[in-house]
Protein backbone atom coordinates (compact mmCIF):
# COMPACT_ATOMS: atom_id res chain seq x y z
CA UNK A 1 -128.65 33.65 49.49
CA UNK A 2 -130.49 33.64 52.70
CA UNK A 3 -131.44 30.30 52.16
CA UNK A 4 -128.35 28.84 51.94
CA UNK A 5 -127.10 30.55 55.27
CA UNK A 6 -129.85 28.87 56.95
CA UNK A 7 -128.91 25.71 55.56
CA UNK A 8 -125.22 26.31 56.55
CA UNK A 9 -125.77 27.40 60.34
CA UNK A 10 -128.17 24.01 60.31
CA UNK A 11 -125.77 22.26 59.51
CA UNK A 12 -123.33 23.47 61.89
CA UNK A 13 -125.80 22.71 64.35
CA UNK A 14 -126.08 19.04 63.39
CA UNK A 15 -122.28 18.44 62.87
CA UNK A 16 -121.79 20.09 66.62
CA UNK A 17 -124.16 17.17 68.14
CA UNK A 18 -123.07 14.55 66.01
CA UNK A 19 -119.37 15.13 67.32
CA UNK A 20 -120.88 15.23 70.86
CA UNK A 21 -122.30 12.09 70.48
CA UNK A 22 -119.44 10.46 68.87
CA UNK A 23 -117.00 12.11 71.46
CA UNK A 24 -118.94 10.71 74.42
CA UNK A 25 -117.74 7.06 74.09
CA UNK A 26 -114.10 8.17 74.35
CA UNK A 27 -114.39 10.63 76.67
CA UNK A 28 -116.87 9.19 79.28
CA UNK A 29 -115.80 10.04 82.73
CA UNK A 30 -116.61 12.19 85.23
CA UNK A 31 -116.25 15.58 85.66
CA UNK A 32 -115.99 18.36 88.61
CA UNK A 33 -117.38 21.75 89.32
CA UNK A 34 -120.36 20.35 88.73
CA UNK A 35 -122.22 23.46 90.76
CA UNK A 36 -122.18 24.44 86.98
CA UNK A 37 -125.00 22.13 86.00
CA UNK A 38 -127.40 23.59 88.75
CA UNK A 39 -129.61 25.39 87.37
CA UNK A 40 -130.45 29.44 87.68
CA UNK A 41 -133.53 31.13 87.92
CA UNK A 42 -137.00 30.39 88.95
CA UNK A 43 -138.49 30.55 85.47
CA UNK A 44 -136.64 27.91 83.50
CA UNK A 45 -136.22 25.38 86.30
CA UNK A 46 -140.36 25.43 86.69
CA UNK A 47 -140.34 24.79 83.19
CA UNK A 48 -138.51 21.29 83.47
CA UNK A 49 -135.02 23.40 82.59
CA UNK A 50 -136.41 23.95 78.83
CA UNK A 51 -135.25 27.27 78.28
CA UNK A 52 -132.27 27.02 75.93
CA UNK A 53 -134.45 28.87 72.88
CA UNK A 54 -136.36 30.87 75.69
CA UNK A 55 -133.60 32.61 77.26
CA UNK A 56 -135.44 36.13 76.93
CA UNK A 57 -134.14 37.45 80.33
CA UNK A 58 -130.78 37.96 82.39
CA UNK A 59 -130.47 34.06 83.21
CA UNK A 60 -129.81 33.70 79.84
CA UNK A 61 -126.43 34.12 80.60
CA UNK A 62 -126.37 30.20 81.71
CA UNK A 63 -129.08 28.51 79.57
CA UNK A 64 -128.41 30.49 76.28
CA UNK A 65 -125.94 33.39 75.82
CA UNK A 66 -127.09 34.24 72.70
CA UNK A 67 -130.94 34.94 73.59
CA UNK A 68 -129.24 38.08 76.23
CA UNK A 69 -129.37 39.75 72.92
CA UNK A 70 -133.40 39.76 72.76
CA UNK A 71 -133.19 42.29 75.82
CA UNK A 72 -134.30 45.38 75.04
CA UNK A 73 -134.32 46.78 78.86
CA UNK A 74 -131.40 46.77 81.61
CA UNK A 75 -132.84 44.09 83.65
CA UNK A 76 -131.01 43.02 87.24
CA UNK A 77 -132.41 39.65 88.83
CA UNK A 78 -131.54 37.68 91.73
CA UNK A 79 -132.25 33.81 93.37
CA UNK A 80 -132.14 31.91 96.08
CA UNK A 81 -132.47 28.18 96.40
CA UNK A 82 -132.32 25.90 99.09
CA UNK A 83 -130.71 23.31 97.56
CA UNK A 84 -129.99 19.18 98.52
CA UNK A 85 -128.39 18.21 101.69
CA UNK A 86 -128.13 21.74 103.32
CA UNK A 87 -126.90 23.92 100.53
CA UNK A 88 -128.18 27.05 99.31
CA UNK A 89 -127.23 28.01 95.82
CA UNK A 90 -127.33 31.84 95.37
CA UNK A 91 -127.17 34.17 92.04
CA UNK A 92 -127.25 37.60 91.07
CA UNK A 93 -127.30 39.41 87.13
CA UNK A 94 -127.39 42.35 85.36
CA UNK A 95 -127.68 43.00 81.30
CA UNK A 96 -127.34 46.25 80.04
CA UNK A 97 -128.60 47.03 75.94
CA UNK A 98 -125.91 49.39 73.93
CA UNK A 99 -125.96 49.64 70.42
CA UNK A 100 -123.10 47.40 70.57
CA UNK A 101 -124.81 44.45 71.74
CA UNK A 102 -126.36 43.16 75.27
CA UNK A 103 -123.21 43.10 78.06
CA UNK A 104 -124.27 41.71 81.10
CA UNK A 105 -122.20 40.04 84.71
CA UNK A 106 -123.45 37.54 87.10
CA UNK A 107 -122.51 35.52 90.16
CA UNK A 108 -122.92 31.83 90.84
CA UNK A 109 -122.43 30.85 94.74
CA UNK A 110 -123.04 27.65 96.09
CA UNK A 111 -122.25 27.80 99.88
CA UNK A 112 -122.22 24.69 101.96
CA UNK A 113 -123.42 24.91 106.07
CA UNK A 114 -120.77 23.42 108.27
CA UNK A 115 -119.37 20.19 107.97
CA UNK A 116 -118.06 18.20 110.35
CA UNK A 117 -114.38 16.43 109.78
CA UNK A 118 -112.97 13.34 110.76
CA UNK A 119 -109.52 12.00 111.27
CA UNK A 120 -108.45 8.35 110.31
CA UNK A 121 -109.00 7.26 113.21
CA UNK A 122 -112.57 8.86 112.56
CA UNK A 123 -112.27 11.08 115.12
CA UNK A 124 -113.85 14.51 115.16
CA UNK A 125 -111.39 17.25 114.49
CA UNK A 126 -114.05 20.38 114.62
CA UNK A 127 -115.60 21.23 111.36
CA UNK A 128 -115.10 23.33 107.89
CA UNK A 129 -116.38 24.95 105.14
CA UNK A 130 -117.09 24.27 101.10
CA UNK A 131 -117.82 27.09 98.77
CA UNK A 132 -117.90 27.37 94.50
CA UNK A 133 -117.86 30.29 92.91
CA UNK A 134 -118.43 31.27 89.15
CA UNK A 135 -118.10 35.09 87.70
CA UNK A 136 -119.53 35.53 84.66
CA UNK A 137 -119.13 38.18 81.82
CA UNK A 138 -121.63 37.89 78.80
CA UNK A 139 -121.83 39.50 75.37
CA UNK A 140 -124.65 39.09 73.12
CA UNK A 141 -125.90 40.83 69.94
CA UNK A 142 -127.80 40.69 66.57
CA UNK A 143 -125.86 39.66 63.78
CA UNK A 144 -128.06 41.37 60.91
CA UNK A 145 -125.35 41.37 58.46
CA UNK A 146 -126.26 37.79 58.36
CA UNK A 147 -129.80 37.05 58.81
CA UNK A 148 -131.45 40.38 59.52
CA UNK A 149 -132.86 40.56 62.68
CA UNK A 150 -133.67 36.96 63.29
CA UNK A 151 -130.16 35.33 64.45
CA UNK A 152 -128.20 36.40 67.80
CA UNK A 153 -125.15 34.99 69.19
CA UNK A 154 -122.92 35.00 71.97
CA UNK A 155 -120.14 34.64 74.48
CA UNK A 156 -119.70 34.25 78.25
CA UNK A 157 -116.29 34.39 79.89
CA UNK A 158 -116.55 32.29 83.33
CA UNK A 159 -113.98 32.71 86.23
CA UNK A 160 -114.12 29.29 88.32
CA UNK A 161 -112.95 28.62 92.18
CA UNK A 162 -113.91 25.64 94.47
CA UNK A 163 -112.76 25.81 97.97
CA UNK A 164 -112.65 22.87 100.77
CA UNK A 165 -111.29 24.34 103.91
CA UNK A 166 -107.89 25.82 103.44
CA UNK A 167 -107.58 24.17 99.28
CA UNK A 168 -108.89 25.69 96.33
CA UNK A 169 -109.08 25.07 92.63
CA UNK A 170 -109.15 27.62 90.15
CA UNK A 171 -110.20 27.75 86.52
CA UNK A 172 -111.71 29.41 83.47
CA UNK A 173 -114.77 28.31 81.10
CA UNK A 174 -116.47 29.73 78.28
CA UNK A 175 -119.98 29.45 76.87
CA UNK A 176 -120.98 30.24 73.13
CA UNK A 177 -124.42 30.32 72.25
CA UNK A 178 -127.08 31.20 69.26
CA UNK A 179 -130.79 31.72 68.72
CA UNK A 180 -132.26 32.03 66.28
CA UNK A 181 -136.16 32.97 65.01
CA UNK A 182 -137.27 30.48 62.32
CA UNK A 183 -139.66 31.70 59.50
CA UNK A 184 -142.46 29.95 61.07
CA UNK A 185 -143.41 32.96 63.35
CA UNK A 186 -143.14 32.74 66.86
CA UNK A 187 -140.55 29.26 66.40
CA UNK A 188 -137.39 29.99 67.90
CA UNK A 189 -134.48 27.28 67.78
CA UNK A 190 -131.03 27.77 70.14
CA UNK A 191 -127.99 26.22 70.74
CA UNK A 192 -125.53 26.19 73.54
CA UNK A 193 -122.71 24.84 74.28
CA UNK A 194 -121.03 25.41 77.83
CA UNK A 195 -117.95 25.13 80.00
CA UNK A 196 -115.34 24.67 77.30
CA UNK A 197 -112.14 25.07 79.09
CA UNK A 198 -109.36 23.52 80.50
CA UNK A 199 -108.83 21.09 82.77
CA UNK A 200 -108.95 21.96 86.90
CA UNK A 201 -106.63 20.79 89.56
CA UNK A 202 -107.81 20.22 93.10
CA UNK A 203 -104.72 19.56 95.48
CA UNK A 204 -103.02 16.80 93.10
CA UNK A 205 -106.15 15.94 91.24
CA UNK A 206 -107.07 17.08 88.03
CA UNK A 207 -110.83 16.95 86.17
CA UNK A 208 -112.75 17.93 83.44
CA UNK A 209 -115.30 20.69 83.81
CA UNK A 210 -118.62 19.54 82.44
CA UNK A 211 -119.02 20.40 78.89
CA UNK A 212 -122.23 20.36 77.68
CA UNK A 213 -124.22 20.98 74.23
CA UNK A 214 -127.89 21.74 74.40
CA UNK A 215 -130.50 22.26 71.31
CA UNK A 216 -133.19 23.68 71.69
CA UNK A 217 -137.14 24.61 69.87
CA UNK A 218 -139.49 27.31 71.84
CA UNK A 219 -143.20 27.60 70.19
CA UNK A 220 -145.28 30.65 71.43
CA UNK A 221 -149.16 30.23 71.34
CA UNK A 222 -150.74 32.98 72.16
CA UNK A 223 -150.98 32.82 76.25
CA UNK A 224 -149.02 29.70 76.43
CA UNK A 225 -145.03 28.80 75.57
CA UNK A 226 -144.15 25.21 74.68
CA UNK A 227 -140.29 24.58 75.07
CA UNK A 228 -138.12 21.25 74.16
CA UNK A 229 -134.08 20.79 75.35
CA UNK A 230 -132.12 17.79 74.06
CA UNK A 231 -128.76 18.29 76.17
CA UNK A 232 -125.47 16.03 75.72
CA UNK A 233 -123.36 16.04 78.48
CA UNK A 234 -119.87 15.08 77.07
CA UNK A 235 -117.57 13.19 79.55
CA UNK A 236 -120.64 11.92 81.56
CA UNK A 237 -121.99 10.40 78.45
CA UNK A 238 -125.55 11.48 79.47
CA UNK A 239 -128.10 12.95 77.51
CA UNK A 240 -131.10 14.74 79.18
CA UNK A 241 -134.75 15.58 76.97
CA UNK A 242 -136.28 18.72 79.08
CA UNK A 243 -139.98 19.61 78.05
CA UNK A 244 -141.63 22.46 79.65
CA UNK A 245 -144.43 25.03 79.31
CA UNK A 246 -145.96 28.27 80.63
CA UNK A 247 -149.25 29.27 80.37
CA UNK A 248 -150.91 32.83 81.10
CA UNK A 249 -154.36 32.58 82.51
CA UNK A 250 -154.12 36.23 83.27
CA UNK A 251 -151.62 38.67 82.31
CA UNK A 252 -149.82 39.26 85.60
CA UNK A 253 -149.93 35.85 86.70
CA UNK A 254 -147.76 32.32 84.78
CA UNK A 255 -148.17 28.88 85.69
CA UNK A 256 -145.25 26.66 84.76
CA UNK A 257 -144.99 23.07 84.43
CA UNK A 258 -141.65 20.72 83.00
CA UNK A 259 -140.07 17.63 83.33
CA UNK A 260 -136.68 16.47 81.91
CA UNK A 261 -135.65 12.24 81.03
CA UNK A 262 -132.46 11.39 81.53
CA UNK A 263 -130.92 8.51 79.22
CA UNK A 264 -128.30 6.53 81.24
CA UNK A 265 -125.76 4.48 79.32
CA UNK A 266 -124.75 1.33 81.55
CA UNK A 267 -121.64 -0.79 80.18
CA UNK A 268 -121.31 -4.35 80.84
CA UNK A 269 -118.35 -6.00 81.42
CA UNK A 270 -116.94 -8.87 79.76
CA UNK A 271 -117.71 -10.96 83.17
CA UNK A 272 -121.11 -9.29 82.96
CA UNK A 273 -121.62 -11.39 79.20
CA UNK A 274 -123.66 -14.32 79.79
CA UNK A 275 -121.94 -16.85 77.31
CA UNK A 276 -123.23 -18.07 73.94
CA UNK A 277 -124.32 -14.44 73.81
CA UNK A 278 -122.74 -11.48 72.19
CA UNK A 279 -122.79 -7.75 72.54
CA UNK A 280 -121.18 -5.21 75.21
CA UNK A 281 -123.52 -3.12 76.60
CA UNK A 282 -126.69 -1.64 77.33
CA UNK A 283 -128.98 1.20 77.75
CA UNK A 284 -131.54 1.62 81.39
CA UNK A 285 -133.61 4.80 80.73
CA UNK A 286 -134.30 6.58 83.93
CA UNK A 287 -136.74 9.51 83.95
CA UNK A 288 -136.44 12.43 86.72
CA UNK A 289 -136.58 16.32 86.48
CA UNK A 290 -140.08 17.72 87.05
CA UNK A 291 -140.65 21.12 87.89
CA UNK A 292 -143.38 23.05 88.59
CA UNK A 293 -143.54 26.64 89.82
CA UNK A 294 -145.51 29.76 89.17
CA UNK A 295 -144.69 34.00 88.22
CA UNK A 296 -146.25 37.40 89.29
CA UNK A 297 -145.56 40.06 87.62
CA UNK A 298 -145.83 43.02 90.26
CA UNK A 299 -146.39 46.28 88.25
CA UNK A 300 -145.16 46.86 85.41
CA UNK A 301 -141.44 46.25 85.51
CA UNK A 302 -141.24 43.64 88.46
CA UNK A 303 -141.63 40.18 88.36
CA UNK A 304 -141.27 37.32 90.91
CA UNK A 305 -140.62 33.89 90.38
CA UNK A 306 -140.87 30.45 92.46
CA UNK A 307 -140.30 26.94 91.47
CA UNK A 308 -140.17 23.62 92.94
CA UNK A 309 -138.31 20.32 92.70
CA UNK A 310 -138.63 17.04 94.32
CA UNK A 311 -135.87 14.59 94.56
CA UNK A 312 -136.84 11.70 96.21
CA UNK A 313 -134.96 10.66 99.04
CA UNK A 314 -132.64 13.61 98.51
CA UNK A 315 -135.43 16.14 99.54
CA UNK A 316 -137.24 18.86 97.75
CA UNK A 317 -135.47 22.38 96.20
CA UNK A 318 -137.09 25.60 96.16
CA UNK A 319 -136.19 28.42 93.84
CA UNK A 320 -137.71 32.20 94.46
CA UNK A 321 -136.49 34.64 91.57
CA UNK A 322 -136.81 38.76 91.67
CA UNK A 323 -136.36 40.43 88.82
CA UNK A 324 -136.67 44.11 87.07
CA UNK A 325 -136.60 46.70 83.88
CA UNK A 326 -135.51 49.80 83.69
C-alpha cells in the first residue's frame, strides 16, 4: 500500500517537471517582481541556494514550504543583504509549532537608495524612490495519514506590491511545497513550486510573476550535508543546477560552500541560419552562482549566519542571518 503511494507522489513529481519543461517553449518571456527570485537567508545562499530538501528552519517559507513542518521550536530569524547596485534586501520570519501544523509570517523588502530622474530632454528633475514588498503567510504539517511521519506539505499565501515613485503594482502569489524523507535514512527529496498567480499590472503594463519549480535531494553524513536543486524557471525558459554543502568541524561552528549552473537557451533566427544548413536553435551553457559563507551557533538556541556572493562586474553581496528557538 505504502509502496504504491510512493510510486504515485513520484510520479506526480515527474509529470510536474515534465509539464515545466514542455511549457517553457510556449511561454518563454520575461517576467516581473523578480525581487522574488532573490534569495533569503544566510544559510542556503552559502550553500550555492541548495536548500529546497533542507529547508529545516523559518526561511523555509521561500525555498520549501513544506520542510516549515520539520520545526519543532518557534523560531524568529532575520537578514540583511547588501545587495547589487545599491540595494539592500531585508527579511524577517517567525514559525510557530501547534498540533495543527507549523504557521509561520514573513516579510520580503527590497528598498532601493535614491535615484536620480531625468526628463526627455534628460534633464534632472530631483530624484525618487523604488521599493517591493512581499507578505507571506505559511502553513505546513505532517500528513501521517499518508506516509507516517516521513512526508510534509505545504502552502504560502504571498501579498505582492512594487512601487516606483508615486505608481504601484499590486498582486497575489502562492507557493506549494513537499518533503519528503526517503527510506534510505537521512535522504530527503523536496519539491517546490512558487509564485503561481496571476498576472501584475504596472501603470498600463502587465507581466508574469516568475513561476518556478524546483526538485530537490539533501544527504546527511554525519558532520557534513550534501544538497542538489534542479530549478525550472517557466516563462524565462531557464533552468538552474544548485549544489551545495555544509560541513561541521566543530559543533558550534558550519562552513558552507555552493555553486549553482545556469543553462541558457539562445534561439536563432531564421537570418541567423547559415544556408545549406538546417536546425533553429541552440544551447550556450553559462555557469555562475557560488557561495560561500560560514554559521555560529551562539549558545544553545542562537545562531548567526553570513554568506557571500561575487558577481563580477556587478559587485559582491553579503548576507548576515540571526536566528532563535524558543
Amino acid at each position: 500500500m505504502k509502496r504504491n503511494i510512493i510510486e504515485k507522489i513520484f510520479g506526480s513529481i515527474a509529470v510536474v517537471f515534465l509539464f515545466c519543461f514542455t511549457v517553457t517553449t510556449c511561454l518563454s518571456e520575461t517576467t516581473g517582481a523578480s525581487f522574488l527570485n532573490i534569495g533569503i537567508g544566510a544559510r542556503p545562499i552559502g550553500m550555492g541556494s541548495a536548500y529546497t530538501a533542507v529547508a529545516d528552519d523559518v526561511t523555509a517559507m521561500q525555498w520549501n514550504v513544506g520542510g516549515l513542518a520539520q520545526l519543532s521550536r518557534s523560531e524568529i530569524s532575520a537578514m540583511h543583504s547588501e545587495w547589487l547596485v545599491d540595494t539592500r534586501l531585508d527579511f524577517i520570519g517567525y514559525a510557530q509549532p501547534t498540533k495543527a501544523g507549523v504557521i509561520g509570517g514573513g516579510v520580503i523588502y527590497l528598498s532601493q537608495s535614491a535615484i536620480e530622474g531625468r526628463n526627455e530632454n534628460r534633464q534632472k528633475t530631483g530624484t525618487f524612490s523604488a521599493t517591493d514588498l512581499a507578505v507571506i503567510i505559511s502553513y505546513s504539517r505532517h500528513l501521517p495519514e499518508i506516509l507516517s511521519e516521513t512526508l510534509s506539505a505545504g502552502l504560502n499565501v504571498k501579498f505582492i506590491q512594487q512601487n516606483i515613485e508615486n505608481y504601484t503594482a499590486q498582486g497575489v502569489a502562492v507557493d506549494i511545497g513537499a518533503l519528503y524523507q526517503t527510506p534510505v535514512n537521512n535522504l530527503k527529496t523536496g519539491l517546490s513550486i512558487q509564485n503561481i498567480g496571476p498576472q501584475m499590472k504596472f501603470i498600463r503594463q502587465e507581466y508574469n510573476l516568475p513561476l518556478a519549480a524546483t526538485l530537490g535531494i539533501g544527504y546527511n553524513i554525519g558532520v557534513v550535508m550534501v544538497a542538489l536543486d534542479i530549478k525550472q524557471q517557466v516563462y524565462e525558459g531557464r533552468t538552474i543546477i544548485s549544489i551545495g554543502t555544509e560541513y561541521y568541524p566543530v559543533n558550534m561552528l558550519a562552513l558552507r560552500l555552493g555553486y549553482a549552473g545556469k543553462l541558457i537557451e539562445e534561439t536563432l533566427t531564421n537570418k541567423d541560419i547559415i544556408p545549406g544548413q538546417t536546425g533553429n536553435n541552440r544551447d550556450t551553457a553559462t555557469l555562475t552562482g557560488f557561495g560561500a559563507g560560514l554559521g555560529l551557533k551562539l549558545f544553545t538556541n542562537y545562531q548567526m549566519d553570513y554568506s557571500f556572493v561575487p558577481y563580477g562586474l556587478l559587485g559582491d553581496t553579503h548576507r548576515i542571518s540571526f536566528s532563535a528557538r524558543f
